[in-house]
PDB file of N, CA and C in Angstrom:
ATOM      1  N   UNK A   1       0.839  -1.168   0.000  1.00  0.00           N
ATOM      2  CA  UNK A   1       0.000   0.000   0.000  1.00  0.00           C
ATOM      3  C   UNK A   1       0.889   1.238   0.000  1.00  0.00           C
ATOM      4  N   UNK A   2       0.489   1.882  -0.690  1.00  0.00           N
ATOM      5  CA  UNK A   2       0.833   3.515  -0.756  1.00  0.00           C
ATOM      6  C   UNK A   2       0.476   4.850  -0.512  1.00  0.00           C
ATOM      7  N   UNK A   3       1.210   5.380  -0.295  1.00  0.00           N
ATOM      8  CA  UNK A   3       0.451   6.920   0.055  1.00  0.00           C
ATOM      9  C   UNK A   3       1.055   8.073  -0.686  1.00  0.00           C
ATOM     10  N   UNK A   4       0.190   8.934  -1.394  1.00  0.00           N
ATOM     11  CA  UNK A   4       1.041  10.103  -2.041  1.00  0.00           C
ATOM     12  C   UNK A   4      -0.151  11.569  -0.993  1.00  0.00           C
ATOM     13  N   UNK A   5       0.442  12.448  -0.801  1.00  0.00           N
ATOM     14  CA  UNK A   5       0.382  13.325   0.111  1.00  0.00           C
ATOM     15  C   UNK A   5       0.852  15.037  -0.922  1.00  0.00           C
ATOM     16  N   UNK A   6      -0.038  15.479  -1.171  1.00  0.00           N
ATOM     17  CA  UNK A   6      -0.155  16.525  -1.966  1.00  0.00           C
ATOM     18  C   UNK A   6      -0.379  18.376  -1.413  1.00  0.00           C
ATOM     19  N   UNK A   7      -0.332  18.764  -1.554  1.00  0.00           N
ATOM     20  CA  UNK A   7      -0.702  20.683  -0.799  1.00  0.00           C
ATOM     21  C   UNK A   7      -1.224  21.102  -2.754  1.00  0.00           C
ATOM     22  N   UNK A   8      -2.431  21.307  -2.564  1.00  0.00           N
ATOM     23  CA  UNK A   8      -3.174  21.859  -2.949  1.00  0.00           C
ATOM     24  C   UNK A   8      -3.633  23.008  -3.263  1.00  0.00           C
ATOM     25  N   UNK A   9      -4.636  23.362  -3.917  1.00  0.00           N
ATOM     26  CA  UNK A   9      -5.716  24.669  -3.908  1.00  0.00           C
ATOM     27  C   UNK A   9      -7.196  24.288  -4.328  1.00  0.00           C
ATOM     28  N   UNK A  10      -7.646  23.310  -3.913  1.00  0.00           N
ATOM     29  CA  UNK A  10      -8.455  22.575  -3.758  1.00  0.00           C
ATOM     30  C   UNK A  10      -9.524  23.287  -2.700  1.00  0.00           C
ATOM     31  N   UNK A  11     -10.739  24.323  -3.105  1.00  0.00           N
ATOM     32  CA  UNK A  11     -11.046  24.968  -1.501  1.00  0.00           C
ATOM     33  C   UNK A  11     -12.168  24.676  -1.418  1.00  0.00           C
ATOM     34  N   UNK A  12     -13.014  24.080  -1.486  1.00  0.00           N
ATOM     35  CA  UNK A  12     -14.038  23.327  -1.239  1.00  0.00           C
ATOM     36  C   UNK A  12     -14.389  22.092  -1.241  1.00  0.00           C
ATOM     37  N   UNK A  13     -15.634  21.086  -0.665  1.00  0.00           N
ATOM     38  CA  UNK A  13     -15.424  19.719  -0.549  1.00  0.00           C
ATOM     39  C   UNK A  13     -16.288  19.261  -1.795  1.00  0.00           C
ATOM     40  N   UNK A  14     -17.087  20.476  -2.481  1.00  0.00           N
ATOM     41  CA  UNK A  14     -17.634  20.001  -4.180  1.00  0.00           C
ATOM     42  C   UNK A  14     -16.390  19.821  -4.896  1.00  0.00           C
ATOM     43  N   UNK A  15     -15.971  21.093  -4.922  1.00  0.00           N
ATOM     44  CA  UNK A  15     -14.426  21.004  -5.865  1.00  0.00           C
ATOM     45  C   UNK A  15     -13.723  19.189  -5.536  1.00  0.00           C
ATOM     46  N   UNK A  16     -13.507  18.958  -4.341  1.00  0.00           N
ATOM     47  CA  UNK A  16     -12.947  17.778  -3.668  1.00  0.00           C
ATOM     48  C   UNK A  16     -13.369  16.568  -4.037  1.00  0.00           C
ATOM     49  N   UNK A  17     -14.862  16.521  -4.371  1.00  0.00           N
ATOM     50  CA  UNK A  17     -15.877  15.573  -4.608  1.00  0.00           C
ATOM     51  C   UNK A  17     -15.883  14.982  -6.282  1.00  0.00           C
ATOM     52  N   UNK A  18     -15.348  16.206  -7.185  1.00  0.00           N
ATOM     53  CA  UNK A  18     -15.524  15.637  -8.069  1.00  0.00           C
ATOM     54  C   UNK A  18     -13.796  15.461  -8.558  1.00  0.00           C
ATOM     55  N   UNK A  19     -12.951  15.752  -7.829  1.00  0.00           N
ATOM     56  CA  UNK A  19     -11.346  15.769  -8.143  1.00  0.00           C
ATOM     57  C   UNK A  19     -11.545  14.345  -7.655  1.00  0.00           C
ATOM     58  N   UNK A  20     -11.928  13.781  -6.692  1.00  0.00           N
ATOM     59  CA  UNK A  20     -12.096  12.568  -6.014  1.00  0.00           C
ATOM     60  C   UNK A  20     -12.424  11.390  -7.083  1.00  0.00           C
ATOM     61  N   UNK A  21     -13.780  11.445  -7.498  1.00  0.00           N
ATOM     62  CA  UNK A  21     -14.627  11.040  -8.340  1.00  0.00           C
ATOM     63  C   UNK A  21     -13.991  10.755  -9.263  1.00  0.00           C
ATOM     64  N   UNK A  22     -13.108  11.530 -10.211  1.00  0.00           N
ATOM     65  CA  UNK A  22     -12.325  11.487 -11.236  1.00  0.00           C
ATOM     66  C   UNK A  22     -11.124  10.298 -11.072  1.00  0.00           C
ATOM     67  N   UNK A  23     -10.551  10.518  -9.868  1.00  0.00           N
ATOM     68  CA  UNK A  23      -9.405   9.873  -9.781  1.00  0.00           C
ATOM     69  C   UNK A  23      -9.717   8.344  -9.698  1.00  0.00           C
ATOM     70  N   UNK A  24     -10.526   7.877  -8.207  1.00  0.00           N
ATOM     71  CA  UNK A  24     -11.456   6.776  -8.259  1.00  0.00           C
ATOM     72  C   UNK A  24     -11.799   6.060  -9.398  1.00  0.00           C
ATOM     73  N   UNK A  25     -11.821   6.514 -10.769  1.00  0.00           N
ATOM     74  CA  UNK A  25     -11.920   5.949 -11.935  1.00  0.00           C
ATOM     75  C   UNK A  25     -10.583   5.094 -12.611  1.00  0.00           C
ATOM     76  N   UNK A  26      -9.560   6.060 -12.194  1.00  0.00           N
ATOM     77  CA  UNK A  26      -8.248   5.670 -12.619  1.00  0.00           C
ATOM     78  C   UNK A  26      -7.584   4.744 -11.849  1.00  0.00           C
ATOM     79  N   UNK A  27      -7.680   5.336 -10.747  1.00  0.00           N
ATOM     80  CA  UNK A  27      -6.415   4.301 -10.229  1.00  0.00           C
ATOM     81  C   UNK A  27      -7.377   3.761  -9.304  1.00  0.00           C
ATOM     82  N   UNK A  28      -6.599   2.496  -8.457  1.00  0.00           N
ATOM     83  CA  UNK A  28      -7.347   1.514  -7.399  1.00  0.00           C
ATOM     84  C   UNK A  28      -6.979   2.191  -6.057  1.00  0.00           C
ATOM     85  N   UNK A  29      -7.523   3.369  -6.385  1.00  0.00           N
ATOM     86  CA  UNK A  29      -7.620   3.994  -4.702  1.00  0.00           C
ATOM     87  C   UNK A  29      -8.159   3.661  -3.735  1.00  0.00           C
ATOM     88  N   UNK A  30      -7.926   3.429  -2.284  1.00  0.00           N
ATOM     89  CA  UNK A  30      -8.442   2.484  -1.345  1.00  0.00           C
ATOM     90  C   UNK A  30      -9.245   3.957  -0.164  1.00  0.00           C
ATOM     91  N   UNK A  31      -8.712   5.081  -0.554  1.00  0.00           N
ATOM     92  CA  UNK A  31      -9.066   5.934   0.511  1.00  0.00           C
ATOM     93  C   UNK A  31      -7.984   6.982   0.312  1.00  0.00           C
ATOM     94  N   UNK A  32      -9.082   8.601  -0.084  1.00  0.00           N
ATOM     95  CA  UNK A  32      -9.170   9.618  -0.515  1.00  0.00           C
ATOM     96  C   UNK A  32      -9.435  10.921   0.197  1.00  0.00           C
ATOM     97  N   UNK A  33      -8.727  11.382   1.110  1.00  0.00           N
ATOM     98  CA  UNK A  33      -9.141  12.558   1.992  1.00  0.00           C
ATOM     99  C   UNK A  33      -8.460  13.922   1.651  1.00  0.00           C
ATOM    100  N   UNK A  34      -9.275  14.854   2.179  1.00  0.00           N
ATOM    101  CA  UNK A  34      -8.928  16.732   2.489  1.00  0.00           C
ATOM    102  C   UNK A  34      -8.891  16.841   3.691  1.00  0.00           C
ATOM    103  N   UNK A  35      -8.069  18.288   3.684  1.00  0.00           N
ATOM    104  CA  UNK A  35      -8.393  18.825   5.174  1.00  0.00           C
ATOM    105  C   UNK A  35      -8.075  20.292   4.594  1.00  0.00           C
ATOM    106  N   UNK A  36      -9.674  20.241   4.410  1.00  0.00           N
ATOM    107  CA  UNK A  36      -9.790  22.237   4.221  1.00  0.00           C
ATOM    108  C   UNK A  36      -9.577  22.636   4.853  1.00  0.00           C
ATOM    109  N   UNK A  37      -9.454  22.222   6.371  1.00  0.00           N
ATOM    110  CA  UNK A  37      -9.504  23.549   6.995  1.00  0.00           C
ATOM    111  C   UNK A  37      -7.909  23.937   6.840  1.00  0.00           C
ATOM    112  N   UNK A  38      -6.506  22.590   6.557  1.00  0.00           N
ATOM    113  CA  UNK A  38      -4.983  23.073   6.663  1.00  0.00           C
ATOM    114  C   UNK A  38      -4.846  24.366   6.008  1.00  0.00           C
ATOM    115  N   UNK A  39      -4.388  25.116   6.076  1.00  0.00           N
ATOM    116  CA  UNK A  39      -3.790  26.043   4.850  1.00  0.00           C
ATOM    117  C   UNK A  39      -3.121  25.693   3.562  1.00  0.00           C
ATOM    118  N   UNK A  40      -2.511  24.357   3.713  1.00  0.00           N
ATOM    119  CA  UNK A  40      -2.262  23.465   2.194  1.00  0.00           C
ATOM    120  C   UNK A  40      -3.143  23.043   1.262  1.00  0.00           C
ATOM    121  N   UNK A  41      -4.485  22.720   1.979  1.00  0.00           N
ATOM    122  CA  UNK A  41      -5.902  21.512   1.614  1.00  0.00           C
ATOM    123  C   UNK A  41      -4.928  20.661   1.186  1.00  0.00           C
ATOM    124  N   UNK A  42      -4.426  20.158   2.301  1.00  0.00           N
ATOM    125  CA  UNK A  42      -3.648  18.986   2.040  1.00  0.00           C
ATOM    126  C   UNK A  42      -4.421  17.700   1.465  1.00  0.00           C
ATOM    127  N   UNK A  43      -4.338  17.065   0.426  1.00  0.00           N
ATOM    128  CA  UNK A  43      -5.255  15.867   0.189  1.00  0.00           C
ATOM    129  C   UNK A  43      -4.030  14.707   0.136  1.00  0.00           C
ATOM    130  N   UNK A  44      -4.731  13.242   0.527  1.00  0.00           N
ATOM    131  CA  UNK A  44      -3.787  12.439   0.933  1.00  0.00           C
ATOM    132  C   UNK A  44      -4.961  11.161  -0.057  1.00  0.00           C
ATOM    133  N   UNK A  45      -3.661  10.423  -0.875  1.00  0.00           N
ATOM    134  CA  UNK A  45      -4.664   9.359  -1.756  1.00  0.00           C
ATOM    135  C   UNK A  45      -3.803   8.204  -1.207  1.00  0.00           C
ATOM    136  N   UNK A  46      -4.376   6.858  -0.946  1.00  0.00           N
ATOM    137  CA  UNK A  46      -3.821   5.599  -0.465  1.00  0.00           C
ATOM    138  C   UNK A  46      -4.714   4.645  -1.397  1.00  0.00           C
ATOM    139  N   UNK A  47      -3.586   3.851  -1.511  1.00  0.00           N
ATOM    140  CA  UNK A  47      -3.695   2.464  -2.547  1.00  0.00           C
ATOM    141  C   UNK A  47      -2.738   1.447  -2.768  1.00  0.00           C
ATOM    142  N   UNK A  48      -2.739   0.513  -4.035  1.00  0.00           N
ATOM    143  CA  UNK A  48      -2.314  -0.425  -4.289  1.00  0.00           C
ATOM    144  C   UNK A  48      -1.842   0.618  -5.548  1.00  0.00           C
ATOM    145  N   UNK A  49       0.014   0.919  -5.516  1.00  0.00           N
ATOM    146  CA  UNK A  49       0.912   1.163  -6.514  1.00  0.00           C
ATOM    147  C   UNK A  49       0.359   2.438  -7.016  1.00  0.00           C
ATOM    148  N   UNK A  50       0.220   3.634  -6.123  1.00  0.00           N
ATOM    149  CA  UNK A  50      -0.130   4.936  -6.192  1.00  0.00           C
ATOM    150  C   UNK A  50       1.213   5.640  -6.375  1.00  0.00           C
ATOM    151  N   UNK A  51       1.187   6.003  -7.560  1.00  0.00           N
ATOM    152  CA  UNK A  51       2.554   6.691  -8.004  1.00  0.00           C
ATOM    153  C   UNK A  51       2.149   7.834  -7.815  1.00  0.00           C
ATOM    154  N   UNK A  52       2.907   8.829  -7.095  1.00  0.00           N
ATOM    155  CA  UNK A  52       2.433  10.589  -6.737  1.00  0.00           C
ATOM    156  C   UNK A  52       2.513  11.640  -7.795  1.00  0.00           C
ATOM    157  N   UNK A  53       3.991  11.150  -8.637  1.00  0.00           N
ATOM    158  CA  UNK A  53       4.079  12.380  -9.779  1.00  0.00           C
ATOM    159  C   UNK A  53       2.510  12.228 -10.671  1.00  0.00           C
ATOM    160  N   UNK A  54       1.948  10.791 -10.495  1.00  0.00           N
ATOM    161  CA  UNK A  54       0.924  10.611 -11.503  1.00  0.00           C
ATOM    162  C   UNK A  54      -0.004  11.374 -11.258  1.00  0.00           C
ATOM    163  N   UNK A  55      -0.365  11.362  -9.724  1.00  0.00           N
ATOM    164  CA  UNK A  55      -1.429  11.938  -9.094  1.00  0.00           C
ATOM    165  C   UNK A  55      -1.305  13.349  -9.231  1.00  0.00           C
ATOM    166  N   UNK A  56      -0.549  13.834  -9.087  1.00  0.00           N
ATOM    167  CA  UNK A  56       0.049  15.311  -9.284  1.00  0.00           C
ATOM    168  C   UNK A  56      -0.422  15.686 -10.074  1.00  0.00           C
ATOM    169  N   UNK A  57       0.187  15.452 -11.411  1.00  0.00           N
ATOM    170  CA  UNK A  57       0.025  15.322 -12.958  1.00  0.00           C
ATOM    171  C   UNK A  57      -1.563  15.431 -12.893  1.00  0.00           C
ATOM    172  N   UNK A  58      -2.514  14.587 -13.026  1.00  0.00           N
ATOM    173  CA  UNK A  58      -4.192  14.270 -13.049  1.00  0.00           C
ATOM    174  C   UNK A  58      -4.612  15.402 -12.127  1.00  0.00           C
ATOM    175  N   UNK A  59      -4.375  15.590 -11.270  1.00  0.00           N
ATOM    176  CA  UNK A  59      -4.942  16.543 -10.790  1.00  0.00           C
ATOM    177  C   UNK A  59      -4.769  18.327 -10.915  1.00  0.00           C
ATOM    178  N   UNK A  60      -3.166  18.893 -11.665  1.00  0.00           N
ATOM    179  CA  UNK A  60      -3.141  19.716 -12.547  1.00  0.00           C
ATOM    180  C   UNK A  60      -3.759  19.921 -13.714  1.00  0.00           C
ATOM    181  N   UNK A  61      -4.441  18.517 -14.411  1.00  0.00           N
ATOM    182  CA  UNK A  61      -4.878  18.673 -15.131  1.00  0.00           C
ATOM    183  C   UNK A  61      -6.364  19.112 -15.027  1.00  0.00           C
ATOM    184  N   UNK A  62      -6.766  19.078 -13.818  1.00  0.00           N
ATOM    185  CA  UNK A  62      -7.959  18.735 -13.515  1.00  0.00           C
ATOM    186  C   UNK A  62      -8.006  20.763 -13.759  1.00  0.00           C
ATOM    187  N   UNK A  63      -7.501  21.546 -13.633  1.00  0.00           N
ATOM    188  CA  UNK A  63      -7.025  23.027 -13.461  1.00  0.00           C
ATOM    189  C   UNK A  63      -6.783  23.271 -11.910  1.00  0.00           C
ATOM    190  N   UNK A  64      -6.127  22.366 -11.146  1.00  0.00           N
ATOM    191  CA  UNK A  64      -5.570  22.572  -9.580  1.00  0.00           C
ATOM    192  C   UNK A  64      -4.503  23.188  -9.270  1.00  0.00           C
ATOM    193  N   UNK A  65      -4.114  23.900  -8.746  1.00  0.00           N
ATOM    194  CA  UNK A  65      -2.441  23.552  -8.293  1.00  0.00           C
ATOM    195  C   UNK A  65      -2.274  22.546  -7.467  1.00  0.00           C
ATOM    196  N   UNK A  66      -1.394  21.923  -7.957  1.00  0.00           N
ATOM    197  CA  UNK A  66      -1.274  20.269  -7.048  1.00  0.00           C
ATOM    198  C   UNK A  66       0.896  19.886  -6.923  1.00  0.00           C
ATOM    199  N   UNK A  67       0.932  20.023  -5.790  1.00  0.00           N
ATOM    200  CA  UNK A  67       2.387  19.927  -5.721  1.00  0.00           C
ATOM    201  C   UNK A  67       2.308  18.461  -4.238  1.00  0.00           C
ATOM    202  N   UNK A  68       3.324  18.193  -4.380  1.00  0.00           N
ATOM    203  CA  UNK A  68       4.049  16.818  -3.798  1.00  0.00           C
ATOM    204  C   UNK A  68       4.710  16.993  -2.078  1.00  0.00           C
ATOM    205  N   UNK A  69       4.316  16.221  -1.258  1.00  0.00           N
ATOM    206  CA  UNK A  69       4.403  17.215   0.040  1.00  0.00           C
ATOM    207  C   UNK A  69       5.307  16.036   0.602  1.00  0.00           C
ATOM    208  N   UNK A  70       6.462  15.815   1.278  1.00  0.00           N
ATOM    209  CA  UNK A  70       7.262  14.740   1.735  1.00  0.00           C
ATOM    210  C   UNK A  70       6.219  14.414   2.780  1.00  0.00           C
ATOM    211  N   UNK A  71       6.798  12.515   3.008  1.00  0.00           N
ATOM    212  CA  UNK A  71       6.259  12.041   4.011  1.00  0.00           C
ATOM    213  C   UNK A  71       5.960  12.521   5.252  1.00  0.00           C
TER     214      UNK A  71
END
C-alpha cells in the first residue's frame, strides 16, 4: 500500500468531490481525503501502486495547483 500526500488549492469539498470522483476511476484507490480547513488543503490518496508524480500530474490537469508534500 501507498500513500502520495499533496498541498493543494483545492477549496471546497464540491471542488474535492468531483477531483475525487475522477481519480477513483483511474487508479485503485483504497481511501481519498482533504483537510480544508490546513492552509495546504492537504489531500492524501492511499492504494495499491499509487505513483504521486501521476497523481500530481491528473490533478493539474484537472485546473488545480497540485504539488508533492514529503512524508
Amino acid at each position: 500500500m501507498e500513500m502520495a500526500i499533496m498541498k493543494t488549492d483545492i477549496s471546497t469539498g464540491e471542488e474535492f468531490r468531483r477531483v475525487r470522483n475522477r481519480l477513483l476511476r483511474i487508479y485503485s484507490i483504497r481511501e481519498c481525503t482533504i483537510d480544508l480547513e490546513d492552509v495546504d488543503k492537504v489531500v492524501r490518496v492511499v492504494g495499491d501502486e499509487i505513483k504521486t508524480k501521476t497523481v500530481v500530474n491528473k490533478i493539474k490537469s484537472y485546473g488545480y495547483l497540485c504539488e508533492e508534500l514529503p512524508d
